[in-house]
PDB file of N, CA and C in Angstrom:
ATOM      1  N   UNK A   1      31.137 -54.686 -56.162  1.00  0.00           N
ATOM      2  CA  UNK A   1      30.179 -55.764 -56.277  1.00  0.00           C
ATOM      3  C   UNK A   1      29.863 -55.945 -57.763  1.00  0.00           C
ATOM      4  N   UNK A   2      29.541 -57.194 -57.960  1.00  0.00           N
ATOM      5  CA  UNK A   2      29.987 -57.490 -59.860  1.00  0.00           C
ATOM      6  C   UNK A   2      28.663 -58.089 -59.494  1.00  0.00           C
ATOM      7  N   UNK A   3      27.779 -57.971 -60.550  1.00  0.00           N
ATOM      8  CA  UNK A   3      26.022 -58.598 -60.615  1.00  0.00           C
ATOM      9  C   UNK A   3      25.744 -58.789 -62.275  1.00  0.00           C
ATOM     10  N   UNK A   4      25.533 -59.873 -62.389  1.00  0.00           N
ATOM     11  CA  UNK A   4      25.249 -60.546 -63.631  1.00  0.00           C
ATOM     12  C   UNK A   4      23.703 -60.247 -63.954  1.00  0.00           C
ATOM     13  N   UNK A   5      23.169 -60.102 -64.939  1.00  0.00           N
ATOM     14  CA  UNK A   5      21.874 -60.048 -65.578  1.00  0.00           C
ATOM     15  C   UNK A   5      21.603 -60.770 -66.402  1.00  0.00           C
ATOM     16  N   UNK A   6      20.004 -61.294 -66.380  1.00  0.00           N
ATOM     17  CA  UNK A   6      19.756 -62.149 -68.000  1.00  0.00           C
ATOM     18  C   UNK A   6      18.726 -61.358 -68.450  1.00  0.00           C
ATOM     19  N   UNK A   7      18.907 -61.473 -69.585  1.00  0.00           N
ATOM     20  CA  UNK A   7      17.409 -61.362 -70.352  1.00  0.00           C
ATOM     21  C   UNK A   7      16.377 -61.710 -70.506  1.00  0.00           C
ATOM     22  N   UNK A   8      15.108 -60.988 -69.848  1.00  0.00           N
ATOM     23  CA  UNK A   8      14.140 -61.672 -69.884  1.00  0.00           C
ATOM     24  C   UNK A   8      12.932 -60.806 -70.384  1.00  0.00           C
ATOM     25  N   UNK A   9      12.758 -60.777 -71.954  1.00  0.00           N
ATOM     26  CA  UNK A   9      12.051 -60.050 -72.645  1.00  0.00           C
ATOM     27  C   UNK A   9      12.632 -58.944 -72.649  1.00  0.00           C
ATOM     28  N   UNK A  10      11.495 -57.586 -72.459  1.00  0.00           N
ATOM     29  CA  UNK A  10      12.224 -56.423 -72.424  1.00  0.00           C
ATOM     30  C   UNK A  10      13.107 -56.053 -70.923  1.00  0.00           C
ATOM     31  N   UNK A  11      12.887 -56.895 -70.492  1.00  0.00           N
ATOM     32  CA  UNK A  11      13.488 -56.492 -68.590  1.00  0.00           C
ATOM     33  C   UNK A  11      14.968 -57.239 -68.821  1.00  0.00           C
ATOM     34  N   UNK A  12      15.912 -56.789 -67.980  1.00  0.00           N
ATOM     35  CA  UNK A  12      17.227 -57.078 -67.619  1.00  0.00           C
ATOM     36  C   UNK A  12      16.814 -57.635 -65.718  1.00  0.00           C
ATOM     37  N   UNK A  13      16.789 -58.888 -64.972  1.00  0.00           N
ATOM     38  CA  UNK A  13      16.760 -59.521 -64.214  1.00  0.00           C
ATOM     39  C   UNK A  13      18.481 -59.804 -63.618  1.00  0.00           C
ATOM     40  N   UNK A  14      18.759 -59.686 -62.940  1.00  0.00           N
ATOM     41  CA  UNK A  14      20.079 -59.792 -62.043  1.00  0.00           C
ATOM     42  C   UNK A  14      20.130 -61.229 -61.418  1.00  0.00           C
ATOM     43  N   UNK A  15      21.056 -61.811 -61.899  1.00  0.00           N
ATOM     44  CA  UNK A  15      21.524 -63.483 -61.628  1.00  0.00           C
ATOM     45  C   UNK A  15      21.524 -63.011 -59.806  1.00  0.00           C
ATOM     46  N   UNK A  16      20.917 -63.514 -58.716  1.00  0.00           N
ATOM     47  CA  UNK A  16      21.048 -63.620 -57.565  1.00  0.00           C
ATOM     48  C   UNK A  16      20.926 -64.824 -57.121  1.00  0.00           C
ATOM     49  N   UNK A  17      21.601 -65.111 -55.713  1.00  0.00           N
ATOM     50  CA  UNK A  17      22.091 -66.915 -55.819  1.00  0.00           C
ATOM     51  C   UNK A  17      22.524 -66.500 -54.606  1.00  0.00           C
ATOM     52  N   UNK A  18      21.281 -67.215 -53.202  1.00  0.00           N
ATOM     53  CA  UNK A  18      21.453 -66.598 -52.138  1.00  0.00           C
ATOM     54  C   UNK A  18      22.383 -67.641 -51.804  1.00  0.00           C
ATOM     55  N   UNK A  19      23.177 -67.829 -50.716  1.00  0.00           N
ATOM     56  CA  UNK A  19      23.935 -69.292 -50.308  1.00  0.00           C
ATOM     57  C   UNK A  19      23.731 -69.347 -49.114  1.00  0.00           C
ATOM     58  N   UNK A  20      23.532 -70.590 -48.364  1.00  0.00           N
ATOM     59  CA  UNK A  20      23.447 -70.892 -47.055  1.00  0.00           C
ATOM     60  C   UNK A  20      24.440 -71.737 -46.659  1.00  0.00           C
ATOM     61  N   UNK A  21      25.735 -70.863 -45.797  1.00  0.00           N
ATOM     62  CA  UNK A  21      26.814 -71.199 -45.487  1.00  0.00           C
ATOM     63  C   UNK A  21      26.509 -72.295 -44.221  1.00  0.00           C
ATOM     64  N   UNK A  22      25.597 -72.009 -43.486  1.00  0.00           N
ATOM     65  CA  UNK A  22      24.997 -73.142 -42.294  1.00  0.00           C
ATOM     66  C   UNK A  22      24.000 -72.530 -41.453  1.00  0.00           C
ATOM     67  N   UNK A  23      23.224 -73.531 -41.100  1.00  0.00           N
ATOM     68  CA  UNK A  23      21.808 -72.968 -40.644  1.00  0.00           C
ATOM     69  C   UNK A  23      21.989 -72.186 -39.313  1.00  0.00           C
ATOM     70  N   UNK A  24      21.124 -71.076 -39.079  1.00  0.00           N
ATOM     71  CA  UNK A  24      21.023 -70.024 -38.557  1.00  0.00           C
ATOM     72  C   UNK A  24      20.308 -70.430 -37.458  1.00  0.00           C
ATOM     73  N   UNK A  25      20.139 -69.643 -35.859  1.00  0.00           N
ATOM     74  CA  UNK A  25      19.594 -70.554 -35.252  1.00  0.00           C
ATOM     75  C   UNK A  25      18.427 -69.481 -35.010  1.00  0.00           C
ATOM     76  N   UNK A  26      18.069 -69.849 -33.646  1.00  0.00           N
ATOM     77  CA  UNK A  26      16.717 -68.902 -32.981  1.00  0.00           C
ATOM     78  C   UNK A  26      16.817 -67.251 -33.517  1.00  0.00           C
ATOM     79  N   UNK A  27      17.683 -66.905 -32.900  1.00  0.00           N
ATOM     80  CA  UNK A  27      18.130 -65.262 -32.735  1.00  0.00           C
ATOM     81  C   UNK A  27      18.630 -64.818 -34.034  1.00  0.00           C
ATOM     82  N   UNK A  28      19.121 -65.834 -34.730  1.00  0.00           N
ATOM     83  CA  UNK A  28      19.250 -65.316 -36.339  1.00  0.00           C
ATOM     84  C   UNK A  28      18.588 -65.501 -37.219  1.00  0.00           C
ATOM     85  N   UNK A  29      17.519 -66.508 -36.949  1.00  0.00           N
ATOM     86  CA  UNK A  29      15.807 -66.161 -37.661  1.00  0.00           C
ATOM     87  C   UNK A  29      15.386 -64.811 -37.249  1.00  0.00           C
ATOM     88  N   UNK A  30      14.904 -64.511 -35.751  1.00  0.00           N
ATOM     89  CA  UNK A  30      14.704 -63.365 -34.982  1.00  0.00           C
ATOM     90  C   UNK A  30      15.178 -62.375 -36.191  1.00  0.00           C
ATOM     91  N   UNK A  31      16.625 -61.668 -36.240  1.00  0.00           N
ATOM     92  CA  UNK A  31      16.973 -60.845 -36.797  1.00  0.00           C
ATOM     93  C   UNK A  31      16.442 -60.521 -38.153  1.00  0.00           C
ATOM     94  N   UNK A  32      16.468 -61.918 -38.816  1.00  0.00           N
ATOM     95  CA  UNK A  32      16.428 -61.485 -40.327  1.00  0.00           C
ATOM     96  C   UNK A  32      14.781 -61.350 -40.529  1.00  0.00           C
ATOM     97  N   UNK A  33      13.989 -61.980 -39.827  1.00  0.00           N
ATOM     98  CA  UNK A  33      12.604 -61.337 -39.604  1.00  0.00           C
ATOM     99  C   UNK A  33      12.525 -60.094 -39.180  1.00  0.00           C
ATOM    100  N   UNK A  34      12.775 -59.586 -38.408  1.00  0.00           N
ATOM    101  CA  UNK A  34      12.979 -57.967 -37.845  1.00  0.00           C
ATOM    102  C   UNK A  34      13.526 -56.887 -38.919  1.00  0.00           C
ATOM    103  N   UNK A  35      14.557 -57.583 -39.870  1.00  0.00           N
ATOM    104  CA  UNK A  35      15.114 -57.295 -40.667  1.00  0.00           C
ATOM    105  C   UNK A  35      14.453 -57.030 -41.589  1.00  0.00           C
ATOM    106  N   UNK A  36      13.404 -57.484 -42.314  1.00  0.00           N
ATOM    107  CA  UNK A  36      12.966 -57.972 -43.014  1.00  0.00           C
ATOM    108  C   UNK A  36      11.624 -56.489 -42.992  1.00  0.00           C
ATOM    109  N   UNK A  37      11.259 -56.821 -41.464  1.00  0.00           N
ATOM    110  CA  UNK A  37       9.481 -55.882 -41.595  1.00  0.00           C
ATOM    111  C   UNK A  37      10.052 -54.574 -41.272  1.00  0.00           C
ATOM    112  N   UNK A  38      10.763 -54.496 -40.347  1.00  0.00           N
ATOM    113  CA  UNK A  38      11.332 -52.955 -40.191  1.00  0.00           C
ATOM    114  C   UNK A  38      12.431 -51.893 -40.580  1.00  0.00           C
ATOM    115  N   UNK A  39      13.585 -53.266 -41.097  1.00  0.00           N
ATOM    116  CA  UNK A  39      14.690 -51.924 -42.397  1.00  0.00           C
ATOM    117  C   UNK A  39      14.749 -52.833 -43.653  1.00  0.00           C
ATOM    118  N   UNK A  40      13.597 -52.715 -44.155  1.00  0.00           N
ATOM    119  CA  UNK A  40      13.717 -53.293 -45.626  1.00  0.00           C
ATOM    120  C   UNK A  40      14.829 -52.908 -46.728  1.00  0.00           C
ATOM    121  N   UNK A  41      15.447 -51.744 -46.390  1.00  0.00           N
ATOM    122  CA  UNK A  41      16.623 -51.019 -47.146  1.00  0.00           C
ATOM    123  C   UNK A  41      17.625 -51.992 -47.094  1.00  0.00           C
ATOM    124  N   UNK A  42      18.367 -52.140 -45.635  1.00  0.00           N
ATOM    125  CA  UNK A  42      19.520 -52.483 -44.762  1.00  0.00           C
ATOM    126  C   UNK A  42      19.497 -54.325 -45.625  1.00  0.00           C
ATOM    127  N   UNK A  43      17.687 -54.715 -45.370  1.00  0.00           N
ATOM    128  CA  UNK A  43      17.451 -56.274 -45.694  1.00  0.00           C
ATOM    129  C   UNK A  43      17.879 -56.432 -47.012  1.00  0.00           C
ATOM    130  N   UNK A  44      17.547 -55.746 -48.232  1.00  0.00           N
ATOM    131  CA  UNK A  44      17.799 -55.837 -49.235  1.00  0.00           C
ATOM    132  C   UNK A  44      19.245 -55.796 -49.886  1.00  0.00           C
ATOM    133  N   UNK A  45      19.569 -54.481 -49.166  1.00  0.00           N
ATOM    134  CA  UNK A  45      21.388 -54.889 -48.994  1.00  0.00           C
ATOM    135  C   UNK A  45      22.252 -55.974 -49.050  1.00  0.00           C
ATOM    136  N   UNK A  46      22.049 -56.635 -48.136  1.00  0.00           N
ATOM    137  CA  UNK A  46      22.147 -57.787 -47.037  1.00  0.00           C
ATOM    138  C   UNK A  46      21.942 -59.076 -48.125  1.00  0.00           C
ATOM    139  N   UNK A  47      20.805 -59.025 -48.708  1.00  0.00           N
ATOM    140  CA  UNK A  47      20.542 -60.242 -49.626  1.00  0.00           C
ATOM    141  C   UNK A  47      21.504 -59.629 -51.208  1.00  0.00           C
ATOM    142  N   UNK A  48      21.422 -58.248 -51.408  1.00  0.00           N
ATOM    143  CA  UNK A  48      22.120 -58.137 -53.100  1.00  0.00           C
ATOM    144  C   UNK A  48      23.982 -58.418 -52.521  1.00  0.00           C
ATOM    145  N   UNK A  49      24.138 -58.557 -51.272  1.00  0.00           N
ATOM    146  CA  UNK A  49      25.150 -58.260 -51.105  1.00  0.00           C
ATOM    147  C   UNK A  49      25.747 -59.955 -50.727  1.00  0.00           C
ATOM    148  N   UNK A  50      24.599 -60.625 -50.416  1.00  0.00           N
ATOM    149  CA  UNK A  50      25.540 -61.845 -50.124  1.00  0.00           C
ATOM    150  C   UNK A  50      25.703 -62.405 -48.467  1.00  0.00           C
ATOM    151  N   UNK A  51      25.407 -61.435 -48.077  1.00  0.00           N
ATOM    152  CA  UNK A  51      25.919 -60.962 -46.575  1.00  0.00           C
ATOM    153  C   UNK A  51      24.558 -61.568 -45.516  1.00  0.00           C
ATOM    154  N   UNK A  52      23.746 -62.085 -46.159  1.00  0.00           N
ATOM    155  CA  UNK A  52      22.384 -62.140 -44.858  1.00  0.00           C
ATOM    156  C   UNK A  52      22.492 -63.093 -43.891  1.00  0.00           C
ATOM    157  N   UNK A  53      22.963 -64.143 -44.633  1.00  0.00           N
ATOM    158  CA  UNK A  53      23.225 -65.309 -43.845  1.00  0.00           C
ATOM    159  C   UNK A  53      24.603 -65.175 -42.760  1.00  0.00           C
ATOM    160  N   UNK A  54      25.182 -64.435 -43.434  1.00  0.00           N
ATOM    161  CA  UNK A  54      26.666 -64.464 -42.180  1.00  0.00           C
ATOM    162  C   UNK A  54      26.117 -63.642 -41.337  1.00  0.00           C
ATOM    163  N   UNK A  55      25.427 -62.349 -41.637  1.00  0.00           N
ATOM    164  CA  UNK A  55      25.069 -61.309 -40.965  1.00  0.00           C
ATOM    165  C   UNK A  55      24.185 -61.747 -39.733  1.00  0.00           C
ATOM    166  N   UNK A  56      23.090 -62.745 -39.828  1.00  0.00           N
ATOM    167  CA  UNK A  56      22.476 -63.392 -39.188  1.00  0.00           C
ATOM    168  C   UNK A  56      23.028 -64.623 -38.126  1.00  0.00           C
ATOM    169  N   UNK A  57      23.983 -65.032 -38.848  1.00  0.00           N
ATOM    170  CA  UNK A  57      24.414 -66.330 -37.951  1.00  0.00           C
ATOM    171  C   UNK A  57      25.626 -65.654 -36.901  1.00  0.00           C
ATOM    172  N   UNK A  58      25.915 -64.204 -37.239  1.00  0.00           N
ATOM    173  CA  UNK A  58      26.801 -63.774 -36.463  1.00  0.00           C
ATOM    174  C   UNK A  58      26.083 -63.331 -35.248  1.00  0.00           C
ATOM    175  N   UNK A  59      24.848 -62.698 -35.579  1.00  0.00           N
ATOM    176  CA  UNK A  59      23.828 -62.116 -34.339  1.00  0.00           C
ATOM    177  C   UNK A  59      23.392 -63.462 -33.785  1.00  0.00           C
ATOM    178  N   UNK A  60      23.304 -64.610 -34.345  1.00  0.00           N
ATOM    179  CA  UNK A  60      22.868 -65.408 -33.408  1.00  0.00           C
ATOM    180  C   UNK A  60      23.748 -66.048 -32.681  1.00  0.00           C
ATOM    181  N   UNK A  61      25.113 -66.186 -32.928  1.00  0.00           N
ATOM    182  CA  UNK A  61      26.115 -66.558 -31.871  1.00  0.00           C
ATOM    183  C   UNK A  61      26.487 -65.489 -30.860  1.00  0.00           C
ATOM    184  N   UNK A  62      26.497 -64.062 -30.803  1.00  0.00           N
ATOM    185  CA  UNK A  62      26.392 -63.087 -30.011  1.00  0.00           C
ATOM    186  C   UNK A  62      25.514 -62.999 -29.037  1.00  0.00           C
ATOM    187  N   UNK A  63      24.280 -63.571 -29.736  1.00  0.00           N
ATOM    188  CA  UNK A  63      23.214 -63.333 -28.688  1.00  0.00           C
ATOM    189  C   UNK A  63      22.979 -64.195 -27.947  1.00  0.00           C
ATOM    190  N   UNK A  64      23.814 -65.890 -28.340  1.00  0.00           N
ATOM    191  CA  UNK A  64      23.910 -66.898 -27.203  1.00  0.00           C
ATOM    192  C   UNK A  64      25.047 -66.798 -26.266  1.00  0.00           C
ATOM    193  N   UNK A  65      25.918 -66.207 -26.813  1.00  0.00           N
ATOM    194  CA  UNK A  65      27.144 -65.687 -25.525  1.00  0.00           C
ATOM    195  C   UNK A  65      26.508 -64.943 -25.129  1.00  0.00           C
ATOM    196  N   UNK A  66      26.125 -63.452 -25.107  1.00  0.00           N
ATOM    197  CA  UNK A  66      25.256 -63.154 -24.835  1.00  0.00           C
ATOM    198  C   UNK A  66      24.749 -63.110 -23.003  1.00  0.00           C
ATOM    199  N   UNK A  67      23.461 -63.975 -23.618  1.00  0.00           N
ATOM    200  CA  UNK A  67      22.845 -64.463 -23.235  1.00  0.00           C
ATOM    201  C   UNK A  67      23.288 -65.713 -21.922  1.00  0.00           C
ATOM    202  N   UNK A  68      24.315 -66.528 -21.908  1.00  0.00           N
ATOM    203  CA  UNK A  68      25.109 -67.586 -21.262  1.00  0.00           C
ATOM    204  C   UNK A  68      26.050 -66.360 -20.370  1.00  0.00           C
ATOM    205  N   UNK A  69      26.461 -65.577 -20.558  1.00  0.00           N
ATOM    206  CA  UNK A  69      27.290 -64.545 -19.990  1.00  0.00           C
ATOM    207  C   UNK A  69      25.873 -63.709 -18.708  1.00  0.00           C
ATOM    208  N   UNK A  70      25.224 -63.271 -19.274  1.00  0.00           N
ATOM    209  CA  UNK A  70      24.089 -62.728 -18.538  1.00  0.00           C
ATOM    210  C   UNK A  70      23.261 -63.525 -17.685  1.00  0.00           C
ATOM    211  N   UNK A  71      23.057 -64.489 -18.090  1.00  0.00           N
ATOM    212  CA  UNK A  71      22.612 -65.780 -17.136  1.00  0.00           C
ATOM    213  C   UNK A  71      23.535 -65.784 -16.087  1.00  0.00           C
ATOM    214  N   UNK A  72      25.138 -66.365 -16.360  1.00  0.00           N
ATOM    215  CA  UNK A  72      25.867 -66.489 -15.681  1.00  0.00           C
ATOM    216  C   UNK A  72      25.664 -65.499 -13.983  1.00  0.00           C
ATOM    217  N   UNK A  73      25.686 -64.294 -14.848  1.00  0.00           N
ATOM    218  CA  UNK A  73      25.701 -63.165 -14.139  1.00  0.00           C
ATOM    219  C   UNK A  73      24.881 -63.136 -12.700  1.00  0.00           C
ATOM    220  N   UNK A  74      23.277 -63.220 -13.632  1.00  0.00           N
ATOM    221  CA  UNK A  74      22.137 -63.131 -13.044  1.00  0.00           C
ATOM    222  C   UNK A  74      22.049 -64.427 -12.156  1.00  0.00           C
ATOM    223  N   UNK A  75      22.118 -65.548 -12.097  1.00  0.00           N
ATOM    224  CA  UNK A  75      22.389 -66.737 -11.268  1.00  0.00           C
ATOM    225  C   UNK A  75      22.874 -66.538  -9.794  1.00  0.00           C
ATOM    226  N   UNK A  76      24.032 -66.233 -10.486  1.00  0.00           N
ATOM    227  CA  UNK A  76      25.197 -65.505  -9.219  1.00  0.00           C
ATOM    228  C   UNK A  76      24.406 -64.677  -8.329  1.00  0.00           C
ATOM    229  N   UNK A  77      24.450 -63.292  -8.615  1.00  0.00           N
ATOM    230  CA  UNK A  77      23.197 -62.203  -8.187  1.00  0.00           C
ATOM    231  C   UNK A  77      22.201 -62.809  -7.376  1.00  0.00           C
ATOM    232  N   UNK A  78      21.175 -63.419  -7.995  1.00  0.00           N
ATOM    233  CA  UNK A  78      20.501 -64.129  -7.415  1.00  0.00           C
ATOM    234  C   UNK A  78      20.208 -65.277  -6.210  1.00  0.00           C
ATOM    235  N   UNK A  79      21.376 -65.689  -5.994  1.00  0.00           N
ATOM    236  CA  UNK A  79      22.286 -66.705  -5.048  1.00  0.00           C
ATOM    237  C   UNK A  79      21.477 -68.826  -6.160  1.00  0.00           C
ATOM    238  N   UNK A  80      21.543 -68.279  -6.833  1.00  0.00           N
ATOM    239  CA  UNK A  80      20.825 -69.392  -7.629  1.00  0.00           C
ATOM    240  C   UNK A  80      22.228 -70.412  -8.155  1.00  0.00           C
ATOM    241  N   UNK A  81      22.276 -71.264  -6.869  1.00  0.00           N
ATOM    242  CA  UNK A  81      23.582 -72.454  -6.888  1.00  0.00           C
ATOM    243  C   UNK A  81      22.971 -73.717  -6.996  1.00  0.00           C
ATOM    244  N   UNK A  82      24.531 -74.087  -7.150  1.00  0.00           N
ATOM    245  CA  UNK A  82      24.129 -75.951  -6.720  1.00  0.00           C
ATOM    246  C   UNK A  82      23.750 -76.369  -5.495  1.00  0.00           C
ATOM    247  N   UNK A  83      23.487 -75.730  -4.551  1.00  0.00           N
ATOM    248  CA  UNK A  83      23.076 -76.421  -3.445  1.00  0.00           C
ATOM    249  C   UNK A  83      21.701 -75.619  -3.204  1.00  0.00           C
ATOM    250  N   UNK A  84      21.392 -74.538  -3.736  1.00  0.00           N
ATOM    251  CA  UNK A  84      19.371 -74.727  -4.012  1.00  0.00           C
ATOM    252  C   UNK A  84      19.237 -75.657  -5.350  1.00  0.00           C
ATOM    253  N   UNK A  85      19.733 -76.075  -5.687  1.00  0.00           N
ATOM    254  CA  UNK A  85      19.176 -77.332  -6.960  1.00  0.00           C
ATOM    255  C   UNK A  85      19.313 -78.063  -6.394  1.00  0.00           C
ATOM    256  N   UNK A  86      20.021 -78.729  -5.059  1.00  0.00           N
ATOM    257  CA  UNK A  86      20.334 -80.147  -4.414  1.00  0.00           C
ATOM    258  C   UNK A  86      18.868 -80.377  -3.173  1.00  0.00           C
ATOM    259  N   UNK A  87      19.267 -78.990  -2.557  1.00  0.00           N
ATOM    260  CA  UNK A  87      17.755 -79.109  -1.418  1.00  0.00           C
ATOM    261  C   UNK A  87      16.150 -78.403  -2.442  1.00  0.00           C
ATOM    262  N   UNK A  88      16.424 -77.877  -3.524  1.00  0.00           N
ATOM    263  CA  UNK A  88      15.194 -77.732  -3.624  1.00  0.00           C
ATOM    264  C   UNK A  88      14.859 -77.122  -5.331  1.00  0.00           C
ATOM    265  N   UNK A  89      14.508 -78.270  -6.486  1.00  0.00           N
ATOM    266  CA  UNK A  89      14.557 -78.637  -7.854  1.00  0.00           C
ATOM    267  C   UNK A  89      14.143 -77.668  -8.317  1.00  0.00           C
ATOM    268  N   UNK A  90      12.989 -77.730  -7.605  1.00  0.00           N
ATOM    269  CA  UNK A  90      11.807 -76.846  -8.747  1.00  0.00           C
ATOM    270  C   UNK A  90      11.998 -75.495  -8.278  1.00  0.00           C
ATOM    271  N   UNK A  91      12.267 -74.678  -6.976  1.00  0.00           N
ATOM    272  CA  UNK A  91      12.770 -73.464  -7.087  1.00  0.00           C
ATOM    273  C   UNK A  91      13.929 -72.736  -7.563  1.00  0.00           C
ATOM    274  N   UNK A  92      14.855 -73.885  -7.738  1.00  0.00           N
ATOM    275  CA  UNK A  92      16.173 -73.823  -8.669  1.00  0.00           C
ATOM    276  C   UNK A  92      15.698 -73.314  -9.849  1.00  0.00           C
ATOM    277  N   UNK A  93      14.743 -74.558 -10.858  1.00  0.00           N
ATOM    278  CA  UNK A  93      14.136 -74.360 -12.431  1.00  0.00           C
ATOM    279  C   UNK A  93      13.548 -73.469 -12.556  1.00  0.00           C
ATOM    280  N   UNK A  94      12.468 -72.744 -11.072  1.00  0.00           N
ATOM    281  CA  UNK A  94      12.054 -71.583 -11.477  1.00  0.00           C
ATOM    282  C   UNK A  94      12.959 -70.095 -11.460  1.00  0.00           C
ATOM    283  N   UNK A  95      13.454 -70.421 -11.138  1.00  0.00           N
ATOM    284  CA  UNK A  95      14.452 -69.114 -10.691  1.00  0.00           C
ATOM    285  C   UNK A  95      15.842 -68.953 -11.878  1.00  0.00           C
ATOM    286  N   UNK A  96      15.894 -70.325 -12.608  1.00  0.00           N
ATOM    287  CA  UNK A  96      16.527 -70.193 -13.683  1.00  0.00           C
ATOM    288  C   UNK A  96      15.824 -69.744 -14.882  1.00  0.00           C
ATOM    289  N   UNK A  97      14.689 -70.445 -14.923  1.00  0.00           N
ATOM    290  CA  UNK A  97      13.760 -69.676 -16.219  1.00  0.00           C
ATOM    291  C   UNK A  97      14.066 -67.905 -15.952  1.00  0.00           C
ATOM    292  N   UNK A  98      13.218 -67.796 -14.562  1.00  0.00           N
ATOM    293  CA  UNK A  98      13.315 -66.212 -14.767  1.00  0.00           C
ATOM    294  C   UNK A  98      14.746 -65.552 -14.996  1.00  0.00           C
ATOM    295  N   UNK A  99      16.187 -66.237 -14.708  1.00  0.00           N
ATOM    296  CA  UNK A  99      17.055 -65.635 -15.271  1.00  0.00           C
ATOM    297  C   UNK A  99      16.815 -65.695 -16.867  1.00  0.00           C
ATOM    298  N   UNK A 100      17.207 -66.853 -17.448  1.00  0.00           N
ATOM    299  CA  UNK A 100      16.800 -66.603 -19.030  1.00  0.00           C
ATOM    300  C   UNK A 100      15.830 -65.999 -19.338  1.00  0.00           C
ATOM    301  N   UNK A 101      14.972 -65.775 -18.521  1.00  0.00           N
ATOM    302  CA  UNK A 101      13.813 -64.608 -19.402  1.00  0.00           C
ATOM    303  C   UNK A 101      14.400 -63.293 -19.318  1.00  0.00           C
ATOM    304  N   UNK A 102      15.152 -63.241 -18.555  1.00  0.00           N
ATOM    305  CA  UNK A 102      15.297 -61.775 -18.456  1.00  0.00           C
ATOM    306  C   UNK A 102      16.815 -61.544 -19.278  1.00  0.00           C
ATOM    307  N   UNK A 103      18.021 -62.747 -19.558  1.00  0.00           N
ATOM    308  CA  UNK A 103      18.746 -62.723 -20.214  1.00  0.00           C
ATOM    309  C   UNK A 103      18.474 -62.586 -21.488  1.00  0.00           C
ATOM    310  N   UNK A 104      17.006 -63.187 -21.577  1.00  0.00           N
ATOM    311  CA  UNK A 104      16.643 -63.099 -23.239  1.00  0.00           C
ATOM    312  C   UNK A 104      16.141 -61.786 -23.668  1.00  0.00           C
ATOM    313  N   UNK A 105      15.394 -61.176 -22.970  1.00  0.00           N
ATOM    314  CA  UNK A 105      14.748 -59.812 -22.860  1.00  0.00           C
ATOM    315  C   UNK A 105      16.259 -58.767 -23.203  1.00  0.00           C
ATOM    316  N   UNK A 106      17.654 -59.072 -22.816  1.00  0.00           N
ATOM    317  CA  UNK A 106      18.683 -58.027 -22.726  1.00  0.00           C
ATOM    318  C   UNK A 106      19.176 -58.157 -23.816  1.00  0.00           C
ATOM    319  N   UNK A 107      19.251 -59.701 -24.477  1.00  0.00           N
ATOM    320  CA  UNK A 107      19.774 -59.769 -25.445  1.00  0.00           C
ATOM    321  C   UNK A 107      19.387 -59.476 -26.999  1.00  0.00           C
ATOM    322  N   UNK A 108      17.709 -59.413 -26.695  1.00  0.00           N
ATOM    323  CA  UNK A 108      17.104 -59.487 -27.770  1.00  0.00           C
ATOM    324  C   UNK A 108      16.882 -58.054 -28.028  1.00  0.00           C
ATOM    325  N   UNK A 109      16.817 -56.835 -26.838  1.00  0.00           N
ATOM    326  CA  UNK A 109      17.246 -55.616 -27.385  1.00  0.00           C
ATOM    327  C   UNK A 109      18.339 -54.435 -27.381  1.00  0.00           C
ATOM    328  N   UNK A 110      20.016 -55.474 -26.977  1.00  0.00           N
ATOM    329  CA  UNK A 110      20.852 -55.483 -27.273  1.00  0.00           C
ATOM    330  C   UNK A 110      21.235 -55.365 -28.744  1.00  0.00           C
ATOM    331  N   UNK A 111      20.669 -57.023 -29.614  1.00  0.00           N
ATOM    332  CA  UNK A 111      21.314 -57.795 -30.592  1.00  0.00           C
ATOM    333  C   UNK A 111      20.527 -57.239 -31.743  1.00  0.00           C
ATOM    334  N   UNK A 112      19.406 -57.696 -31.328  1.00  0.00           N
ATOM    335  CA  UNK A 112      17.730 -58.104 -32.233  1.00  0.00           C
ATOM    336  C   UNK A 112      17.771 -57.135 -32.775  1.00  0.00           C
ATOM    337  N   UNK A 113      16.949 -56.398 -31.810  1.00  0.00           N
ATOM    338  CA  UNK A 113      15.845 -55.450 -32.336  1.00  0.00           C
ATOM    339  C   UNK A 113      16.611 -53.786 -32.258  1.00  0.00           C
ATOM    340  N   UNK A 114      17.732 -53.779 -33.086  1.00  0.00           N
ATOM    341  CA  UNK A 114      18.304 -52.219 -32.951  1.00  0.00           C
ATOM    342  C   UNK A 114      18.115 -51.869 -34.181  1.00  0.00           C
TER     343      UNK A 114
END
């Protein structure tokens, strides 16, 4: 790793120049907040290294497969089809929330929070 410095009085300051390759979504905010309050080491890394933004946008595409995979799952399991969404809407929507809540709950301490 090659790190440039300027001069600034008696201090030597390190040229850093974060880049945002493309915006990060839910779960890769999530991370880099988590990141951020609980391994400040790992976080700092991560930013001298260049790496936060990929590092992040990678946990957040993981955690929407993820997440779409575990749903999948849990749906099934559940007998939660197209034909309880045809005879009956709103126990369909509720019964899908509670899959994503609970897909989100697996993923988030799967992905997130390790």
């Amino acid at each position: 790793m090659n790190i440039t410095y300027s001069q600034n009085g008696d201090y030597r300051i390190p040229n850093i120049v974060i880049r945002k390759t493309k915006p990060i979504g839910h779960y890769g905010i999530l991370r880099k907040e988590y990141l951020e309050m609980h391994h400040p080491i790992l976080f700092n890394e991560l930013v001298l290294s260049d790496k936060l933004f990929e590092h992040c946008t990678e946990i957040d595409e993981a955690a929407q497969n993820r997440m779409e995979l575990i749903m999948r799952s849990l749906a099934k399991q559940n007998g939660v089809t197209e034909q309880l969404k045809a005879e009956n809407q709103m126990e369909w929507v509720r019964q899908m929330n509670a899959c994503k809540a609970q897909a989100e709950e697996v993923a988030k301490a799967e992905l997130i929070y390790y």
